[in-house]
PDB file of N, CA and C in Angstrom:
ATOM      1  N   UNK A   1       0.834  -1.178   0.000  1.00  0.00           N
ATOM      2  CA  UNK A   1       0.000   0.000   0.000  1.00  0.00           C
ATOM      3  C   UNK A   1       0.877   1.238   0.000  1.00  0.00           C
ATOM      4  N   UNK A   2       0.367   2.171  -0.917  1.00  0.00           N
ATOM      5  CA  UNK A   2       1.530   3.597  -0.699  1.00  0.00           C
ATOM      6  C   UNK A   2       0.150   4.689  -0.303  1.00  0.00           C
ATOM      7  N   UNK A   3       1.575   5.228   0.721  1.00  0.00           N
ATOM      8  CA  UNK A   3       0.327   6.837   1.222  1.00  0.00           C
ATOM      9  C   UNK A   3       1.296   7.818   0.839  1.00  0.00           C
ATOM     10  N   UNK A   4       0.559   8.417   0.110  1.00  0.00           N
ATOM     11  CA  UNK A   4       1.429   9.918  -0.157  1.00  0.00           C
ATOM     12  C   UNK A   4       0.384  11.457   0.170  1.00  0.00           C
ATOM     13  N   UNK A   5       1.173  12.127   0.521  1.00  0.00           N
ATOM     14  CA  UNK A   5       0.687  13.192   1.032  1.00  0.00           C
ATOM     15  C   UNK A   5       0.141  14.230  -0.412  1.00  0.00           C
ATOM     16  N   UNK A   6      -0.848  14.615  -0.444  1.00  0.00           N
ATOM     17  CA  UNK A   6      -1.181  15.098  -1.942  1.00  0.00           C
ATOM     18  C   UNK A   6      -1.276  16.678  -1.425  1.00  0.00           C
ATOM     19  N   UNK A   7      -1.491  17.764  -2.124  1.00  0.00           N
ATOM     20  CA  UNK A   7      -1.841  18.784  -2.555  1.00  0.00           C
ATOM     21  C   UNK A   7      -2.924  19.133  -3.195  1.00  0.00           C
ATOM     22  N   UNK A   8      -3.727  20.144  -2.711  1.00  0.00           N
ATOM     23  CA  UNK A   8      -4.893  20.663  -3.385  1.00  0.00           C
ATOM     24  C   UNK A   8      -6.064  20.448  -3.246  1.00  0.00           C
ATOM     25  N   UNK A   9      -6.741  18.576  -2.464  1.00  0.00           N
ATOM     26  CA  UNK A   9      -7.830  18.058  -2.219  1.00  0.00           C
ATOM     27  C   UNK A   9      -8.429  19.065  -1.065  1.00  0.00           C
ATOM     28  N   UNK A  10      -9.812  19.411  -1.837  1.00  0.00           N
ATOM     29  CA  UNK A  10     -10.601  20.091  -1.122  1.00  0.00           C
ATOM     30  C   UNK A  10     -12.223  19.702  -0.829  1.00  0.00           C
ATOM     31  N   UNK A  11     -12.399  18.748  -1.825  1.00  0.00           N
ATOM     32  CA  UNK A  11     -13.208  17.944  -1.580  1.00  0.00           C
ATOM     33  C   UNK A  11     -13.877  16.936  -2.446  1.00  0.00           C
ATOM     34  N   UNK A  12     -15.323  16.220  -2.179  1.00  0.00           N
ATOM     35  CA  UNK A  12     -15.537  14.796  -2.709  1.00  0.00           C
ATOM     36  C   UNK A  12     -14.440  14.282  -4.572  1.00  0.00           C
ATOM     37  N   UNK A  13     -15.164  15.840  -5.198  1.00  0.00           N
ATOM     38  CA  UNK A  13     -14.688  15.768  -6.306  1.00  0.00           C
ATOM     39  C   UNK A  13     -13.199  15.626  -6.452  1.00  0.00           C
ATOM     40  N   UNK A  14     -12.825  16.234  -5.859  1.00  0.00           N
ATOM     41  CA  UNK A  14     -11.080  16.018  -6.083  1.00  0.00           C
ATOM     42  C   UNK A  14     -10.373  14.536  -5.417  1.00  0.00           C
ATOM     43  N   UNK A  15     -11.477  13.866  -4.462  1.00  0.00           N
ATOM     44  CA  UNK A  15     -11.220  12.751  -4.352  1.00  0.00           C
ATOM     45  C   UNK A  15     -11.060  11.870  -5.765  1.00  0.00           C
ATOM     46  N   UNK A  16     -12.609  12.032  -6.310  1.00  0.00           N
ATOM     47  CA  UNK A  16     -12.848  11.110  -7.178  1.00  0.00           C
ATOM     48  C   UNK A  16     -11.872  11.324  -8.463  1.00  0.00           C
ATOM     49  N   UNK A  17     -10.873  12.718  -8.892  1.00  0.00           N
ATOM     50  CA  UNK A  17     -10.306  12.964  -9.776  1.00  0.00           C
ATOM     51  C   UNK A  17      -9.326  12.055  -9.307  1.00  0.00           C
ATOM     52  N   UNK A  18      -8.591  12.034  -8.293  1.00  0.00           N
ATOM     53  CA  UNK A  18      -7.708  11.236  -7.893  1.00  0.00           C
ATOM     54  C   UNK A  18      -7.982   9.649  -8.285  1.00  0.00           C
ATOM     55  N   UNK A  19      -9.067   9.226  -7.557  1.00  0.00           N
ATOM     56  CA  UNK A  19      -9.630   7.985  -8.055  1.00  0.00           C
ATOM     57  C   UNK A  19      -9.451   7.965  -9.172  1.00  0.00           C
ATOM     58  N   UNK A  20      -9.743   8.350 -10.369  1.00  0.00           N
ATOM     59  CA  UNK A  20     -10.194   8.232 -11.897  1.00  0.00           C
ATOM     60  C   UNK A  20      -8.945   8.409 -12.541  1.00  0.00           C
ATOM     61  N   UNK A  21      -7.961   9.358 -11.869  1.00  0.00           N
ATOM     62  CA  UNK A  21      -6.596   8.950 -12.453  1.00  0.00           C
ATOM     63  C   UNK A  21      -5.723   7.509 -12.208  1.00  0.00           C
ATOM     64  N   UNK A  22      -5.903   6.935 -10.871  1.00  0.00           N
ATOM     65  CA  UNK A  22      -5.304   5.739 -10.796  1.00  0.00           C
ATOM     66  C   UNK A  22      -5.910   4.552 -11.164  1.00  0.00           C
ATOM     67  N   UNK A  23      -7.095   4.776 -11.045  1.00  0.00           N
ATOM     68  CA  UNK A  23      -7.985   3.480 -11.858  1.00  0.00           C
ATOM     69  C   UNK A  23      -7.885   3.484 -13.455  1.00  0.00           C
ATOM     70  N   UNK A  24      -7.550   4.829 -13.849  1.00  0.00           N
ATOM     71  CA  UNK A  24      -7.411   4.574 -15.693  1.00  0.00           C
ATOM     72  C   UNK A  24      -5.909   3.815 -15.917  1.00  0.00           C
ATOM     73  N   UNK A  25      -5.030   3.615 -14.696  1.00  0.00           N
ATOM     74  CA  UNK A  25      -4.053   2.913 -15.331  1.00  0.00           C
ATOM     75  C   UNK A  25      -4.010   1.092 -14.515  1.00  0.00           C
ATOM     76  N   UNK A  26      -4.879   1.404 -13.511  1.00  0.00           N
ATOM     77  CA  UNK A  26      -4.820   0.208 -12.347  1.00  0.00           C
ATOM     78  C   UNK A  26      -6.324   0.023 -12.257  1.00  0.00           C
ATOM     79  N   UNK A  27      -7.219  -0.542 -12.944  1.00  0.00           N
ATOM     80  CA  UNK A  27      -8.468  -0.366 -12.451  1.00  0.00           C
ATOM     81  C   UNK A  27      -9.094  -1.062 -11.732  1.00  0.00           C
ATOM     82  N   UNK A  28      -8.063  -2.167 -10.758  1.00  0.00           N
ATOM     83  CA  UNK A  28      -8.587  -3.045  -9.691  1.00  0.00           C
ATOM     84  C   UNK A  28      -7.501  -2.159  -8.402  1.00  0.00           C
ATOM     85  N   UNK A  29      -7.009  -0.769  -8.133  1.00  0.00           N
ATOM     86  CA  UNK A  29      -6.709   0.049  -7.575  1.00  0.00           C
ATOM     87  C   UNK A  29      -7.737   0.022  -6.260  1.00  0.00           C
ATOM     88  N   UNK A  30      -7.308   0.382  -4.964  1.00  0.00           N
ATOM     89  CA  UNK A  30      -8.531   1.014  -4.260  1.00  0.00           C
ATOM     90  C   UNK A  30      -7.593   2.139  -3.752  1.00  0.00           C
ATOM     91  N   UNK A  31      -8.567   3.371  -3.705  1.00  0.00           N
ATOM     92  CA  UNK A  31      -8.289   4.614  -3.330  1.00  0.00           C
ATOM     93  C   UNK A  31      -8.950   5.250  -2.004  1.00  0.00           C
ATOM     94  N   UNK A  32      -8.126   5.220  -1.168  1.00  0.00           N
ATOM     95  CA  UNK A  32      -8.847   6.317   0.004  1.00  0.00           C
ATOM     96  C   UNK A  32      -8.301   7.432   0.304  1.00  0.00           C
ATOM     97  N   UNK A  33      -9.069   8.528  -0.004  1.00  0.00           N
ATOM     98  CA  UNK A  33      -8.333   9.874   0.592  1.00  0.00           C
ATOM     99  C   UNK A  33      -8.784  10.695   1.623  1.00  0.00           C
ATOM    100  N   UNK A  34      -8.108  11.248   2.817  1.00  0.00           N
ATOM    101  CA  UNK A  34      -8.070  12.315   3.853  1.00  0.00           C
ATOM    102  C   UNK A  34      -8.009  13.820   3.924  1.00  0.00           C
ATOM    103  N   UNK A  35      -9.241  14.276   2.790  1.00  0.00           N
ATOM    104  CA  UNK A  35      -9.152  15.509   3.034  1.00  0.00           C
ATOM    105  C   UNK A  35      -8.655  16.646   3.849  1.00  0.00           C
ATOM    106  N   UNK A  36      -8.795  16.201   5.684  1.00  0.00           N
ATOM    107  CA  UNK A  36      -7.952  16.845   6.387  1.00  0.00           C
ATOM    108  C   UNK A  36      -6.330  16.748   6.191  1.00  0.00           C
ATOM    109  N   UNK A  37      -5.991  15.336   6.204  1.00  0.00           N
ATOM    110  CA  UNK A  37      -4.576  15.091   6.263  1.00  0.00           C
ATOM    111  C   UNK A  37      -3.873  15.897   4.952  1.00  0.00           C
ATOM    112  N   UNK A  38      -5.024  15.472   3.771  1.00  0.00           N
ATOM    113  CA  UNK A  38      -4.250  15.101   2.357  1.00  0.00           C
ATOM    114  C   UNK A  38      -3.554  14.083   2.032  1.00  0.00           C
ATOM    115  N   UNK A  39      -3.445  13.288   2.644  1.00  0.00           N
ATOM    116  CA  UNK A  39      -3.506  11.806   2.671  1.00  0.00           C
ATOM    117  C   UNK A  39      -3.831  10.898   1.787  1.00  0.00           C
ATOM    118  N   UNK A  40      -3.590   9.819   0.571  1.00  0.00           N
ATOM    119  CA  UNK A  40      -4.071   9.155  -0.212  1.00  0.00           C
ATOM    120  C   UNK A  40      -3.275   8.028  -0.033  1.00  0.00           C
ATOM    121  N   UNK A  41      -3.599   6.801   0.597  1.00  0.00           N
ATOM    122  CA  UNK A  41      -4.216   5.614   0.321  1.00  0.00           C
ATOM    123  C   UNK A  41      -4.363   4.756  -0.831  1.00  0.00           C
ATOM    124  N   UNK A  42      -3.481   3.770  -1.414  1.00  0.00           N
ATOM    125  CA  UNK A  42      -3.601   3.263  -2.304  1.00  0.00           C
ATOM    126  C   UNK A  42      -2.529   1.909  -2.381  1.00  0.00           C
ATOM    127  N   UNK A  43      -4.016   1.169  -2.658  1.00  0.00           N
ATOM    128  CA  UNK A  43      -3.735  -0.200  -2.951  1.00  0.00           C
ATOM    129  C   UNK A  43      -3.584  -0.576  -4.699  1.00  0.00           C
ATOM    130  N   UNK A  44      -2.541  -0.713  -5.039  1.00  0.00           N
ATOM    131  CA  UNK A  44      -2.298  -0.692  -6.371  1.00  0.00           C
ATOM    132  C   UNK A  44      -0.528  -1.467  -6.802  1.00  0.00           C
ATOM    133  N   UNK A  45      -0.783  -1.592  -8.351  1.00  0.00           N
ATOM    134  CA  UNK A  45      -0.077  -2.780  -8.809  1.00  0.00           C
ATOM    135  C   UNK A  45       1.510  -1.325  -9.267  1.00  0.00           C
ATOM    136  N   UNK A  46       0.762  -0.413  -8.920  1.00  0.00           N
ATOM    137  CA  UNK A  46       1.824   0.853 -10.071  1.00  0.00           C
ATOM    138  C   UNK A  46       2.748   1.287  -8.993  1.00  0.00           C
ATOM    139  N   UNK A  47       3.961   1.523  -9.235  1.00  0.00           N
ATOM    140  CA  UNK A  47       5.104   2.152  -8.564  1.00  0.00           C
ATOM    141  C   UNK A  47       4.476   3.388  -8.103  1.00  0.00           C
ATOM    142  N   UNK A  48       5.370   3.693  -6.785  1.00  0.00           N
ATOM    143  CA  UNK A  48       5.015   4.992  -6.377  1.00  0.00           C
ATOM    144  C   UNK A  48       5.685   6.313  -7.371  1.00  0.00           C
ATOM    145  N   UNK A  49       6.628   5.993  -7.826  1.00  0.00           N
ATOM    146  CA  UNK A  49       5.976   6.991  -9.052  1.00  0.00           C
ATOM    147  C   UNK A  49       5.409   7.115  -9.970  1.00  0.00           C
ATOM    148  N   UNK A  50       5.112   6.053 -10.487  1.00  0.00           N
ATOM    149  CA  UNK A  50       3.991   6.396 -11.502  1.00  0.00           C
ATOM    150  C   UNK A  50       2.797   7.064 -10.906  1.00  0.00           C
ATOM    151  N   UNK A  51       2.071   6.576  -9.817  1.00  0.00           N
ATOM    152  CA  UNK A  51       0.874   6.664  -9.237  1.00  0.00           C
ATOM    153  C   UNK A  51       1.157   8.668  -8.867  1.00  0.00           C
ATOM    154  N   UNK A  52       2.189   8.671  -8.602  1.00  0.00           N
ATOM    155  CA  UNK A  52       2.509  10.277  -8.054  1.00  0.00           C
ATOM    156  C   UNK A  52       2.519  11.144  -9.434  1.00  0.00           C
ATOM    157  N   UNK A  53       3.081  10.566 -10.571  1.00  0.00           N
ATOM    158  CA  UNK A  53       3.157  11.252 -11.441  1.00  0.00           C
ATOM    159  C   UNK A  53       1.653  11.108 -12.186  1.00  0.00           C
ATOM    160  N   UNK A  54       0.607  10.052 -12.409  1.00  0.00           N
ATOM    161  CA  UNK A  54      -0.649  10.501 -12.503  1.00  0.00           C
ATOM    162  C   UNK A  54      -1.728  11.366 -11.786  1.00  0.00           C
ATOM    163  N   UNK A  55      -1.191  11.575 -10.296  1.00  0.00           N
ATOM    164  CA  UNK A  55      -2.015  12.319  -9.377  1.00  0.00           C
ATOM    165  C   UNK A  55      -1.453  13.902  -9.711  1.00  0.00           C
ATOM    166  N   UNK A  56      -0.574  14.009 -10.061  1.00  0.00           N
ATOM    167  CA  UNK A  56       0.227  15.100 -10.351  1.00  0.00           C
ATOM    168  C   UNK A  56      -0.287  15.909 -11.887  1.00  0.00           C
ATOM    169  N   UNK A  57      -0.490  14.724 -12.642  1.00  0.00           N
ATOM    170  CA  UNK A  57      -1.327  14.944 -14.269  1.00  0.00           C
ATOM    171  C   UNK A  57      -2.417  15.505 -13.578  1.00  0.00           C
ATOM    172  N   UNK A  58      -3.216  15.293 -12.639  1.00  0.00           N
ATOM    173  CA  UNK A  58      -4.632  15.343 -12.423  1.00  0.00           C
ATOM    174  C   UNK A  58      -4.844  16.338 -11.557  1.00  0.00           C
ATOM    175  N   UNK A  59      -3.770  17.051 -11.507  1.00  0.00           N
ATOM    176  CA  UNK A  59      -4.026  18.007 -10.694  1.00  0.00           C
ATOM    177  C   UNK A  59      -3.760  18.466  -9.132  1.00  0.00           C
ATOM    178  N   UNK A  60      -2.945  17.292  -8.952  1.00  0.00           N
ATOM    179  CA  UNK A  60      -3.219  17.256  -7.289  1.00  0.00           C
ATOM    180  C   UNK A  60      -1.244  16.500  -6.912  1.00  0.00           C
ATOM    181  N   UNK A  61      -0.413  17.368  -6.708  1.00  0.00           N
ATOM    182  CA  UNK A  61       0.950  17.283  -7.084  1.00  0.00           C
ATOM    183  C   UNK A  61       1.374  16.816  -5.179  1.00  0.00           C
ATOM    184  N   UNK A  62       1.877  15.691  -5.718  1.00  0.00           N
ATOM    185  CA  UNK A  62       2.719  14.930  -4.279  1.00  0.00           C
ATOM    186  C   UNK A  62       3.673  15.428  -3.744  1.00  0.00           C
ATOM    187  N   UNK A  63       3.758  15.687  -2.088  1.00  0.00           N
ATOM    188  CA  UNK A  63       4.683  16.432  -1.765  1.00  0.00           C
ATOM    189  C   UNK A  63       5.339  15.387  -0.941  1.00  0.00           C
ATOM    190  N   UNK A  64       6.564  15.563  -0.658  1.00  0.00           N
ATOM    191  CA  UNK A  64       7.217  15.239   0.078  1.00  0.00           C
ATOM    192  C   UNK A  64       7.064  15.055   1.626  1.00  0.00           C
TER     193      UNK A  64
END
C-alpha cells in the first residue's frame, strides 16, 4: 500500500479525480483519501511513481 501526502484536495470531487486517475491505469486500484490530512491511500499494482506522477497529471501534485 503507498500513502502519499497530496496537494490541493478540497473535496468529494477532487477525491474522485484522484480515483479516476489511478484506476485509468490500475483499475482493480482502491483509493482512500483524507481531506484533512491530504492523505491518499492506495492499494495498487503501479510504482510509487507512476501513481505520483498521474495524481500530479490530475491536478493534485505529491509532496514530500
Amino acid at each position: 500500500m503507498l500513502s502519499l501526502k497530496v496537494s490541493g484536495m478540497t473535496c468529494g470531487g477532487c477525491i474522485n479525480a484522484v480515483t479516476r486517475a489511478i484506476q485509468a491505469q490500475d483499475p482493480q486500484a482502491k483509493v482512500s483519501a483524507d481531506l484533512a490530512t491530504q492523505i491518499v491511500d492506495i492499494e495498487t499494482s503501479l510504482s510509487p511513481e507512476i501513481a505520483s506522477q498521474l495524481m500530479a497529471d490530475a491536478g493534485f501534485p505529491v509532496s514530500q
